[in-house]
PDB file of N, CA and C in Angstrom:
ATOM      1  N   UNK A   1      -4.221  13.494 -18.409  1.00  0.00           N
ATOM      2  CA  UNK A   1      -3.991  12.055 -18.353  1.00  0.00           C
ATOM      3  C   UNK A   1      -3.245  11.676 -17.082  1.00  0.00           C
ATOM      4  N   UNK A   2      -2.377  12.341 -16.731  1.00  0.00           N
ATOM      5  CA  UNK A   2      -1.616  12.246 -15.514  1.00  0.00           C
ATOM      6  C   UNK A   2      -2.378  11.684 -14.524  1.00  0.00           C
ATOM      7  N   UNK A   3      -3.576  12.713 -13.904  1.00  0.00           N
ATOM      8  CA  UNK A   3      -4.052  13.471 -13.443  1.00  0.00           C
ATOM      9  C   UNK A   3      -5.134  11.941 -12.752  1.00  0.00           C
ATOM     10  N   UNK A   4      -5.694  11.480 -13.886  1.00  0.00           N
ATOM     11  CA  UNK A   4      -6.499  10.505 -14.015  1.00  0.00           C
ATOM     12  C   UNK A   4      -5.639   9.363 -13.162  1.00  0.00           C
ATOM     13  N   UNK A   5      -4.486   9.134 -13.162  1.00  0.00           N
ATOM     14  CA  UNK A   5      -3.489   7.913 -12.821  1.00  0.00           C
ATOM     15  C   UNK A   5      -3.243   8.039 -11.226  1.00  0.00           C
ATOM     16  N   UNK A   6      -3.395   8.914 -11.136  1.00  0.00           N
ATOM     17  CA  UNK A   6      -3.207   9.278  -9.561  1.00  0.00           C
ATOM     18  C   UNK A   6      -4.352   8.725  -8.790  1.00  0.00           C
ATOM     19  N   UNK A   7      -3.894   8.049  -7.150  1.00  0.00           N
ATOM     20  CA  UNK A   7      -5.212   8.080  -6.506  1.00  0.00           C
ATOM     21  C   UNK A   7      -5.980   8.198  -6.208  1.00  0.00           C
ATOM     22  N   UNK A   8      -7.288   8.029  -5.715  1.00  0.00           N
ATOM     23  CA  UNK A   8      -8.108   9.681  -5.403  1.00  0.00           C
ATOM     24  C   UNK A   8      -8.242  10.079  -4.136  1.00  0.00           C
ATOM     25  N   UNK A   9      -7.528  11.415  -3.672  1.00  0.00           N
ATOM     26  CA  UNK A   9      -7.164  11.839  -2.402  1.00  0.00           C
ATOM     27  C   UNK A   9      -7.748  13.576  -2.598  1.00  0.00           C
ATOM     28  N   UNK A  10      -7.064  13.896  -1.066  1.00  0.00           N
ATOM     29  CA  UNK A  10      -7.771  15.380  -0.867  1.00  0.00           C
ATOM     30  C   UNK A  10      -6.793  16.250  -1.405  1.00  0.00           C
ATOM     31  N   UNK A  11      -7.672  17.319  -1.598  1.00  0.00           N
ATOM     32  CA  UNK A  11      -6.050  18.320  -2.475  1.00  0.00           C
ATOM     33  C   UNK A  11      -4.770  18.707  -1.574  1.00  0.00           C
ATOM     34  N   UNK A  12      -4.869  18.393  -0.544  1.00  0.00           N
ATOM     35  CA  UNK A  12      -3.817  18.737   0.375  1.00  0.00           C
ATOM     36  C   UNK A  12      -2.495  17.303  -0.043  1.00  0.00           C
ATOM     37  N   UNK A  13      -2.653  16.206  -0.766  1.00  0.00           N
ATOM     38  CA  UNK A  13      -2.149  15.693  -1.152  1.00  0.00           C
ATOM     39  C   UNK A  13      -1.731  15.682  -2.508  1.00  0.00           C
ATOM     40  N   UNK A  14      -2.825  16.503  -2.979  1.00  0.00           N
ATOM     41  CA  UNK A  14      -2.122  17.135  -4.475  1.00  0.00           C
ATOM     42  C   UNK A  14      -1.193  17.983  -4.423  1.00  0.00           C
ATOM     43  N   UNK A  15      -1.226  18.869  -3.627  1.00  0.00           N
ATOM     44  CA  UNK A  15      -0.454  20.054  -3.249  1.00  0.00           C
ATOM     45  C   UNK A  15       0.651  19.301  -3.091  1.00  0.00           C
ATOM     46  N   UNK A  16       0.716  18.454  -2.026  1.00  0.00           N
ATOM     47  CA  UNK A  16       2.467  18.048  -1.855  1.00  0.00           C
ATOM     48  C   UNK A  16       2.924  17.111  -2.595  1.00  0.00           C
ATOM     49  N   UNK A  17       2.335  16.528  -3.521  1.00  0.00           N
ATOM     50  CA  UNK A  17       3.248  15.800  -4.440  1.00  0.00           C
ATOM     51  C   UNK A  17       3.271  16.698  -5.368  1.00  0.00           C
ATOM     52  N   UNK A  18       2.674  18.229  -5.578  1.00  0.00           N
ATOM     53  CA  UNK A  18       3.146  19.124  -7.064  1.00  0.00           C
ATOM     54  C   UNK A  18       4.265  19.763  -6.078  1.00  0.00           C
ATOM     55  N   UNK A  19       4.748  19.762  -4.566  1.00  0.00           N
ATOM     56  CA  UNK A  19       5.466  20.680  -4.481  1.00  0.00           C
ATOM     57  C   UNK A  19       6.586  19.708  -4.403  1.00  0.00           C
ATOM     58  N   UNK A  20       6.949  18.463  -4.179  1.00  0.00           N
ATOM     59  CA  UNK A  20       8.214  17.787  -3.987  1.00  0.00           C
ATOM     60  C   UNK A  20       8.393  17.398  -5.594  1.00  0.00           C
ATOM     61  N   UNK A  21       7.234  17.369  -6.667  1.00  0.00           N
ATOM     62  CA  UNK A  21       8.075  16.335  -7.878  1.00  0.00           C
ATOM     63  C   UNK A  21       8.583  18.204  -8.313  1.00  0.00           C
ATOM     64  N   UNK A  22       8.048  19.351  -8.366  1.00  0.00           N
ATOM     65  CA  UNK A  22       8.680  20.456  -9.013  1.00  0.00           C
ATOM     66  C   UNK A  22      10.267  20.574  -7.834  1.00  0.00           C
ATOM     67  N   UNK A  23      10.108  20.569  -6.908  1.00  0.00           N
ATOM     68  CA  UNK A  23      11.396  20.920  -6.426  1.00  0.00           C
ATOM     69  C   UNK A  23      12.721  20.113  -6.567  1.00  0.00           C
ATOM     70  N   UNK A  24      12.147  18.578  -6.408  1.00  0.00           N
ATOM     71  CA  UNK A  24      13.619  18.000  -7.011  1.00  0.00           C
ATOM     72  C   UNK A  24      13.586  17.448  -8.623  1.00  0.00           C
ATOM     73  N   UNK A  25      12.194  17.706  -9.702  1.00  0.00           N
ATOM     74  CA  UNK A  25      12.435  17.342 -10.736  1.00  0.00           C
ATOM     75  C   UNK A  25      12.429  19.050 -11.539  1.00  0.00           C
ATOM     76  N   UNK A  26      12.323  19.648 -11.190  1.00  0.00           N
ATOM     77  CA  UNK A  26      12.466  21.046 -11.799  1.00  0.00           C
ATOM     78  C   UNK A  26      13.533  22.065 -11.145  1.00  0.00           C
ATOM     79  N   UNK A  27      13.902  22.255  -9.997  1.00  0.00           N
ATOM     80  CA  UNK A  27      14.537  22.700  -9.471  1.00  0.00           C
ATOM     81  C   UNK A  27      16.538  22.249  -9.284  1.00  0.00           C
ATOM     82  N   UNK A  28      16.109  20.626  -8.937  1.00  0.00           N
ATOM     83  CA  UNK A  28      17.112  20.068  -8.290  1.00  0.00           C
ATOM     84  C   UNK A  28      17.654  19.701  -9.879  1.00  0.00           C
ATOM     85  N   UNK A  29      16.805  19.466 -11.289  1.00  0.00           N
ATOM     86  CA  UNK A  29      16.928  18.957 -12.220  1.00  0.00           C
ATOM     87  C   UNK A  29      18.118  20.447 -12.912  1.00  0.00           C
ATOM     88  N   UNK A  30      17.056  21.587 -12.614  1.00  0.00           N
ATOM     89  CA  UNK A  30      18.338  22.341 -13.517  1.00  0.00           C
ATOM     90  C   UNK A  30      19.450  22.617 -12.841  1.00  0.00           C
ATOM     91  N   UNK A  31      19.648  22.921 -11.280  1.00  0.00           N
ATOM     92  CA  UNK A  31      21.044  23.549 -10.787  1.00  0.00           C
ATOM     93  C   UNK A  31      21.633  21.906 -10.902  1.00  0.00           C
ATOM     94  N   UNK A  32      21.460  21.191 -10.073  1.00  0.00           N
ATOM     95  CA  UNK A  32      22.334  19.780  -9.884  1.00  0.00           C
ATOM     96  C   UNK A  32      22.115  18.521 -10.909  1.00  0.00           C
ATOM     97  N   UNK A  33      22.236  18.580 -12.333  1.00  0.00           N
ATOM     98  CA  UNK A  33      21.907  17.292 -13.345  1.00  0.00           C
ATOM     99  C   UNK A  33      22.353  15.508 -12.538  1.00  0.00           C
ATOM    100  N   UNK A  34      23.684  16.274 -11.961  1.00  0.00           N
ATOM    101  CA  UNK A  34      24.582  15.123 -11.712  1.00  0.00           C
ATOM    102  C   UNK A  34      23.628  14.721 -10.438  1.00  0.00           C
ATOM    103  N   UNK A  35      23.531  15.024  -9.675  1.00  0.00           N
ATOM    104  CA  UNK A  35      23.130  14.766  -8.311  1.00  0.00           C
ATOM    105  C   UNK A  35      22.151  14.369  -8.445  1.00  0.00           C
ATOM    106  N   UNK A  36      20.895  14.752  -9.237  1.00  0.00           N
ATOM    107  CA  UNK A  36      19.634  14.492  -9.580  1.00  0.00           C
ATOM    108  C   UNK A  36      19.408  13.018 -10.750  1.00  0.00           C
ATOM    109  N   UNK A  37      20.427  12.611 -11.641  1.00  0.00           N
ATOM    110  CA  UNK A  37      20.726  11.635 -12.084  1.00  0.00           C
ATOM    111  C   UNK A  37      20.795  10.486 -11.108  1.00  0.00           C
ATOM    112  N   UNK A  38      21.947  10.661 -10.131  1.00  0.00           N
ATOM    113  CA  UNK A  38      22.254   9.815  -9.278  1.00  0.00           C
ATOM    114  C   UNK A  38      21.277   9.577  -8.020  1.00  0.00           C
ATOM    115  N   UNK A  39      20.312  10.434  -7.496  1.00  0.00           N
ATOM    116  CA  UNK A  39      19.290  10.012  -6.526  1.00  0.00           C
ATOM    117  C   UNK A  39      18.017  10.041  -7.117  1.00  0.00           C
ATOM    118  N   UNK A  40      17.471  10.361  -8.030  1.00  0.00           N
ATOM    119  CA  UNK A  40      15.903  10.479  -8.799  1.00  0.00           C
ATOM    120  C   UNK A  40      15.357   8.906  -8.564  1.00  0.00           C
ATOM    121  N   UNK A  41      15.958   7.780  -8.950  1.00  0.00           N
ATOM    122  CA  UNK A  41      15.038   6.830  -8.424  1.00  0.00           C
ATOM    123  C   UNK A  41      15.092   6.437  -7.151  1.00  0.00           C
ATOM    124  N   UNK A  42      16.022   6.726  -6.128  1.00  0.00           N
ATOM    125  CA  UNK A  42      16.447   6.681  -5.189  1.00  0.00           C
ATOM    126  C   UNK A  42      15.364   7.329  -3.872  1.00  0.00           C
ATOM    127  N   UNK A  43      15.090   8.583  -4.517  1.00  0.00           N
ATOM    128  CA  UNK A  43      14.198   9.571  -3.955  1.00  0.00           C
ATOM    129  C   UNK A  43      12.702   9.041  -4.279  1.00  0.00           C
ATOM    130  N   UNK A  44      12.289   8.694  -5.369  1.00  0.00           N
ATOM    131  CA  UNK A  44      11.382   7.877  -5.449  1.00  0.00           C
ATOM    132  C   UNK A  44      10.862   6.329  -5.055  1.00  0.00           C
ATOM    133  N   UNK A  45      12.015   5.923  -4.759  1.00  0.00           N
ATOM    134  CA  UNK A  45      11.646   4.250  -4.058  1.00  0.00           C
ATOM    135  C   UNK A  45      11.698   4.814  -2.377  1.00  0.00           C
ATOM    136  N   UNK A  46      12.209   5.421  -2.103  1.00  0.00           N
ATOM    137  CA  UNK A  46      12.251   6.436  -0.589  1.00  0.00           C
ATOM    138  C   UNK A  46      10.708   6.928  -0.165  1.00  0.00           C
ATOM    139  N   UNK A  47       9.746   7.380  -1.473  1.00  0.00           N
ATOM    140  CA  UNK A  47       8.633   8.048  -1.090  1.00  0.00           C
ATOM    141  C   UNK A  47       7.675   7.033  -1.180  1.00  0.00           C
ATOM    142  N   UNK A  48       7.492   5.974  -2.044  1.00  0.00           N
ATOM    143  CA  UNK A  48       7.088   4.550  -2.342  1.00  0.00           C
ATOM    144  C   UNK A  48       6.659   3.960  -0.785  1.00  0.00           C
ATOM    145  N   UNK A  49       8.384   3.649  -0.542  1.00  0.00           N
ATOM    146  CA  UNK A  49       8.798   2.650   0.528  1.00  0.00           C
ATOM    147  C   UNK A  49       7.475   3.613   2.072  1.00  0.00           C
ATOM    148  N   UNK A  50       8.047   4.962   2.019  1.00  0.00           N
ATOM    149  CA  UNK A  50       7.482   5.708   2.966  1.00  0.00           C
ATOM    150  C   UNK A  50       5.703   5.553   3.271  1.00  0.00           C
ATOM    151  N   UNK A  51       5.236   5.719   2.146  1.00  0.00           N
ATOM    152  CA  UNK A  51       3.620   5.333   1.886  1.00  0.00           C
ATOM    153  C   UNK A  51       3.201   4.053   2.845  1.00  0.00           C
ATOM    154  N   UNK A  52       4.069   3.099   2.157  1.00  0.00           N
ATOM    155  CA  UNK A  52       3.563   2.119   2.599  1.00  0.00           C
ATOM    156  C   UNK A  52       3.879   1.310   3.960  1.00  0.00           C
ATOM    157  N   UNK A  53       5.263   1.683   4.872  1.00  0.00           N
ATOM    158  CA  UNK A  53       5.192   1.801   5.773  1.00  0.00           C
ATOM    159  C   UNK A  53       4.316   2.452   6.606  1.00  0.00           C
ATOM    160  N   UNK A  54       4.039   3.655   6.478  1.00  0.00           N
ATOM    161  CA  UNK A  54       3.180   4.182   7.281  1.00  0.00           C
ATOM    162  C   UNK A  54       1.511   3.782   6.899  1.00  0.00           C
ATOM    163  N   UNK A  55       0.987   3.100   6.060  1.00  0.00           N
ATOM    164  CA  UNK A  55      -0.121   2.337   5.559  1.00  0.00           C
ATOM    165  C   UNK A  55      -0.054   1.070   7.145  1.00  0.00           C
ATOM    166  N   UNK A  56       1.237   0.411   6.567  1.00  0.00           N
ATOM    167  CA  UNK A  56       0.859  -0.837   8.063  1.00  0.00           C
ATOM    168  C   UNK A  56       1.079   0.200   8.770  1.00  0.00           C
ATOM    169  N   UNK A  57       2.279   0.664   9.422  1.00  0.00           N
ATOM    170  CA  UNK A  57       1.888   0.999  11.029  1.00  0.00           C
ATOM    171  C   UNK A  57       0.712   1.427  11.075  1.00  0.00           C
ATOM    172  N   UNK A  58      -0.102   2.074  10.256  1.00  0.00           N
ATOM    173  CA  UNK A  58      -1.480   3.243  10.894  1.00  0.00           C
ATOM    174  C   UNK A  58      -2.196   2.091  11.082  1.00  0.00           C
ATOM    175  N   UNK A  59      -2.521   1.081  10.052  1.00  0.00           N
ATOM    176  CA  UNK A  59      -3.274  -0.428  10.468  1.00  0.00           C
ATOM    177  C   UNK A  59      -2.922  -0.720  11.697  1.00  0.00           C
ATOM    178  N   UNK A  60      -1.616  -0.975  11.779  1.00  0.00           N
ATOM    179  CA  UNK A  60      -1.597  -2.040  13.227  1.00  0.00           C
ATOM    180  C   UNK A  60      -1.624  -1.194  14.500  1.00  0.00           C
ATOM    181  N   UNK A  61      -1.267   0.236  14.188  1.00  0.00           N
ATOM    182  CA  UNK A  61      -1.227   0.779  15.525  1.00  0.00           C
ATOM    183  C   UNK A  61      -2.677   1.130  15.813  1.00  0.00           C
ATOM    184  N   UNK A  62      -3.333   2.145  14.937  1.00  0.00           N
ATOM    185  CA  UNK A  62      -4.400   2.530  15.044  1.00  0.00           C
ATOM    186  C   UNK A  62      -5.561   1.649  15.191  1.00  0.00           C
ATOM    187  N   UNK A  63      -6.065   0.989  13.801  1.00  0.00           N
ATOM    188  CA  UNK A  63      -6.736   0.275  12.985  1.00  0.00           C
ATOM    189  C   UNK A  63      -7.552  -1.183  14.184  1.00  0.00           C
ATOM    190  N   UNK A  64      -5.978  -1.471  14.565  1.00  0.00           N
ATOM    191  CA  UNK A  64      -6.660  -2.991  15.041  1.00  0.00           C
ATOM    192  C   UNK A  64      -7.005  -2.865  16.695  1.00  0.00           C
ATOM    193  N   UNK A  65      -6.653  -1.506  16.961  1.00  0.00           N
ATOM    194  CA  UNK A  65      -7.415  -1.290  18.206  1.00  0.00           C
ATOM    195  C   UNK A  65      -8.674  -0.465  18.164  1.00  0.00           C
ATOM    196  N   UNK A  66      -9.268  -0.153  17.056  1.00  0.00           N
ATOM    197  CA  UNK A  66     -10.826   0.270  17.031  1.00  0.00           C
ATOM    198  C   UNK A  66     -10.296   2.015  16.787  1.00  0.00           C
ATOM    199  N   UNK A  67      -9.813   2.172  16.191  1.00  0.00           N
ATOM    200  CA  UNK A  67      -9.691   3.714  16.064  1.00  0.00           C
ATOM    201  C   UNK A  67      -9.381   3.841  14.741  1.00  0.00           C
ATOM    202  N   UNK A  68     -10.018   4.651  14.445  1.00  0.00           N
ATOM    203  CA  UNK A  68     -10.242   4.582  12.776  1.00  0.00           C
ATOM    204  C   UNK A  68     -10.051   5.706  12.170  1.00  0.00           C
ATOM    205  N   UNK A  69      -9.099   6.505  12.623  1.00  0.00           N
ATOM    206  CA  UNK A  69      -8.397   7.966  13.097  1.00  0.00           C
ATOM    207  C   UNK A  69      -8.424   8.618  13.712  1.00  0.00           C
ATOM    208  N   UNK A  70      -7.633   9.815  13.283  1.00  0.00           N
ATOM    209  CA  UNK A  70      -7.497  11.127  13.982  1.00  0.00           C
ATOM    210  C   UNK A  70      -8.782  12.463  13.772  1.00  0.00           C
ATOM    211  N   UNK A  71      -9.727  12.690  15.227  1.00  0.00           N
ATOM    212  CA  UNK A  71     -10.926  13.752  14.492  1.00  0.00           C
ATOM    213  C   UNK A  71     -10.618  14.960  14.398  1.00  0.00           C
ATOM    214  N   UNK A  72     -10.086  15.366  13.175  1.00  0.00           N
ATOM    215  CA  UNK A  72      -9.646  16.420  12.955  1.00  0.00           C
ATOM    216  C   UNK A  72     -11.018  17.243  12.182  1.00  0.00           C
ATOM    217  N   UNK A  73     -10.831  18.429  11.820  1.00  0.00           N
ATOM    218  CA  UNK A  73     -11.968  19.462  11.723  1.00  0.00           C
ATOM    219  C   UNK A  73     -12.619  19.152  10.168  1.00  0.00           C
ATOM    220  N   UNK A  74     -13.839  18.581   9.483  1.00  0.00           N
ATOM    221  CA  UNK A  74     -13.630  18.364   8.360  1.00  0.00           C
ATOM    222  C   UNK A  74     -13.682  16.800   7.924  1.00  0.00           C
ATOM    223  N   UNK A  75     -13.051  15.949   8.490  1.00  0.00           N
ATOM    224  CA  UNK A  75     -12.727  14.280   8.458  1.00  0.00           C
ATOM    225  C   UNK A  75     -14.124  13.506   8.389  1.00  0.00           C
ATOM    226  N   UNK A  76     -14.830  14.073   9.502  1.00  0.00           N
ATOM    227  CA  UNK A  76     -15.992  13.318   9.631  1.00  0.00           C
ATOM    228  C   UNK A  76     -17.252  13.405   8.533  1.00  0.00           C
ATOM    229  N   UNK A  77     -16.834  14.237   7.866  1.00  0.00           N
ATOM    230  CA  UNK A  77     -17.893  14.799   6.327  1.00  0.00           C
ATOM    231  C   UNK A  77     -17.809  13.203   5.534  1.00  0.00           C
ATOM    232  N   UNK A  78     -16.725  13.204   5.007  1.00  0.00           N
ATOM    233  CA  UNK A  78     -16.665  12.080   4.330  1.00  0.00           C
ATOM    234  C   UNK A  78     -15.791  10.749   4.827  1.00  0.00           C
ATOM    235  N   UNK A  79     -15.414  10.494   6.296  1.00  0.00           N
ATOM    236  CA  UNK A  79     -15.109   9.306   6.650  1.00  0.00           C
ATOM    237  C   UNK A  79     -16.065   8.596   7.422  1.00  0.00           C
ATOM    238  N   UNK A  80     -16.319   7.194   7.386  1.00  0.00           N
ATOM    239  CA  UNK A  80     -17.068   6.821   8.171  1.00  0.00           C
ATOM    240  C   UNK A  80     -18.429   6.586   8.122  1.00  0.00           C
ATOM    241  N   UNK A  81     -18.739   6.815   7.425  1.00  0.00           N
ATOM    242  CA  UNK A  81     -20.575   7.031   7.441  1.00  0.00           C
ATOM    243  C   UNK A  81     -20.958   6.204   8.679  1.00  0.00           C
ATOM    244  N   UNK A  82     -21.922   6.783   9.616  1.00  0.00           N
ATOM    245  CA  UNK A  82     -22.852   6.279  10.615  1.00  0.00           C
ATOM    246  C   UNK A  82     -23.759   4.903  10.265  1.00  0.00           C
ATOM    247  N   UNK A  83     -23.727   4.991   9.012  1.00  0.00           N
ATOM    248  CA  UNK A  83     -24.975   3.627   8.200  1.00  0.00           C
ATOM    249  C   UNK A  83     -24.311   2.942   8.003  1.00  0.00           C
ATOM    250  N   UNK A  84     -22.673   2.807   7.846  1.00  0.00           N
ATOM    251  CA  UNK A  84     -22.059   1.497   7.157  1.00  0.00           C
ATOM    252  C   UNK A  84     -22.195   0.964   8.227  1.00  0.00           C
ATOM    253  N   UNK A  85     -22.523   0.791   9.692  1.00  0.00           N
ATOM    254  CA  UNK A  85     -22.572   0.065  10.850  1.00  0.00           C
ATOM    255  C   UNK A  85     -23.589  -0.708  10.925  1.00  0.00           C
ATOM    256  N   UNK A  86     -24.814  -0.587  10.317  1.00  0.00           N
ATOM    257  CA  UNK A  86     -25.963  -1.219   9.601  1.00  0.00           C
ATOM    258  C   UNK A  86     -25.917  -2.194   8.640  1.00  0.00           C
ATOM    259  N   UNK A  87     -26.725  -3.412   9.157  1.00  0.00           N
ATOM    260  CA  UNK A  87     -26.608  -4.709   9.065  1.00  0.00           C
ATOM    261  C   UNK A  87     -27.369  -4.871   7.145  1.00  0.00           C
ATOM    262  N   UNK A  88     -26.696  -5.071   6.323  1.00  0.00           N
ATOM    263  CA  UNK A  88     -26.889  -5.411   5.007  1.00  0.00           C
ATOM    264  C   UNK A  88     -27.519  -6.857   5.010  1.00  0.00           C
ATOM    265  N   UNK A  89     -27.664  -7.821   5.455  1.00  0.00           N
ATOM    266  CA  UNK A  89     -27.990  -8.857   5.365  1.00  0.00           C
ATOM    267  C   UNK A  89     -30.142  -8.713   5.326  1.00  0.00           C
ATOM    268  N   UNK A  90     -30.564  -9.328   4.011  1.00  0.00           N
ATOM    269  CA  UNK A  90     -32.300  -9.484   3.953  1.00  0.00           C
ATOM    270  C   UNK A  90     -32.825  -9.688   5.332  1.00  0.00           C
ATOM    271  N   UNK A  91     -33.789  -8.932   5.497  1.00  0.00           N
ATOM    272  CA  UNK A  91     -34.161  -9.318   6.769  1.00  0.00           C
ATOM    273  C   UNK A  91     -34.039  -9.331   8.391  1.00  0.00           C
ATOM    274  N   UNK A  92     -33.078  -8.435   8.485  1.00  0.00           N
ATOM    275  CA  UNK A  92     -32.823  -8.271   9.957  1.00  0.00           C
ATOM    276  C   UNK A  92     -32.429  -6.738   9.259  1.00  0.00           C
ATOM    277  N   UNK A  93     -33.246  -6.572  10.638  1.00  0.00           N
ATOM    278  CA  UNK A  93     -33.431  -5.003  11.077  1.00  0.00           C
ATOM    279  C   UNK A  93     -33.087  -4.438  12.547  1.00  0.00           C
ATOM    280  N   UNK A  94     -32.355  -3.559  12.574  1.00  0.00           N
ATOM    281  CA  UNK A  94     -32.003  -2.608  13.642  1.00  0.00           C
ATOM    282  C   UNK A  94     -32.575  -1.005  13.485  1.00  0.00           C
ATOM    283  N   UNK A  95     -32.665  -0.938  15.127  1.00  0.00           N
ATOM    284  CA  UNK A  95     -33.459   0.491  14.968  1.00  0.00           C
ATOM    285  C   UNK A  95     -32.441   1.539  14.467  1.00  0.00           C
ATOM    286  N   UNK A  96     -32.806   2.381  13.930  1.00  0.00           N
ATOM    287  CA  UNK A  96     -31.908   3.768  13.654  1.00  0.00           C
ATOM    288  C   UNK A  96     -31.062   3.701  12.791  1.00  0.00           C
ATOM    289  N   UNK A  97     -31.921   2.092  12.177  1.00  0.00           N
ATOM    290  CA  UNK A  97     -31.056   1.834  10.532  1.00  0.00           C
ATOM    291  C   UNK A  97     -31.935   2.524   9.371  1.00  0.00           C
ATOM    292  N   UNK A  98     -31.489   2.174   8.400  1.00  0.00           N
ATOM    293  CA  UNK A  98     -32.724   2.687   6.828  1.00  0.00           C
ATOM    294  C   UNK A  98     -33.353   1.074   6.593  1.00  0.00           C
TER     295      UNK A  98
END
């Protein structure tokens, strides 16, 4: 059920949210109660806040100057498709469309 609630991203983002919620909710939870009481939502409005800062900057830095990321090895499989550049509208056609 969890599992389902989550976004849908690549496992390299699964990986690091199973390795930060076990280290400060399993780890930090049994040696430090007190400490972990006092920053747990703290640490979570921190990772929140973080997301979504870096959501705008990548928009405004990247985004609105025509760059639509970073080509890293792998990215181009499923970002981007070549056809979404192809005109959906009845009736007008471009070559090297479907």
């Amino acid at each position: 059920m969890l599992g389902a609630q989550m976004p849908p991203a690549r496992a390299v983002n699964y990986i690091c949210w199973f390795v930060l919620g076990f280290i400060f909710n399993y780890i930090i939870f049994r040696r430090c109660k007190e400490l972990w009481a006092r920053y747990s939502l703290l640490f979570s409005v921190a990772m929140d806040t973080g997301i979504a800062a870096m959501a705008l900057l990548t928009m405004l830095v990247l985004q609105m100057r025509g760059i639509n990321g970073i080509n890293w090895w792998g990215s181009s499989v499923s970002d981007h498709c070549p056809l979404a550049t192809c005109p959906t509208e009845p009736g007008v056609y471009v070559e090297g469309c479907p």
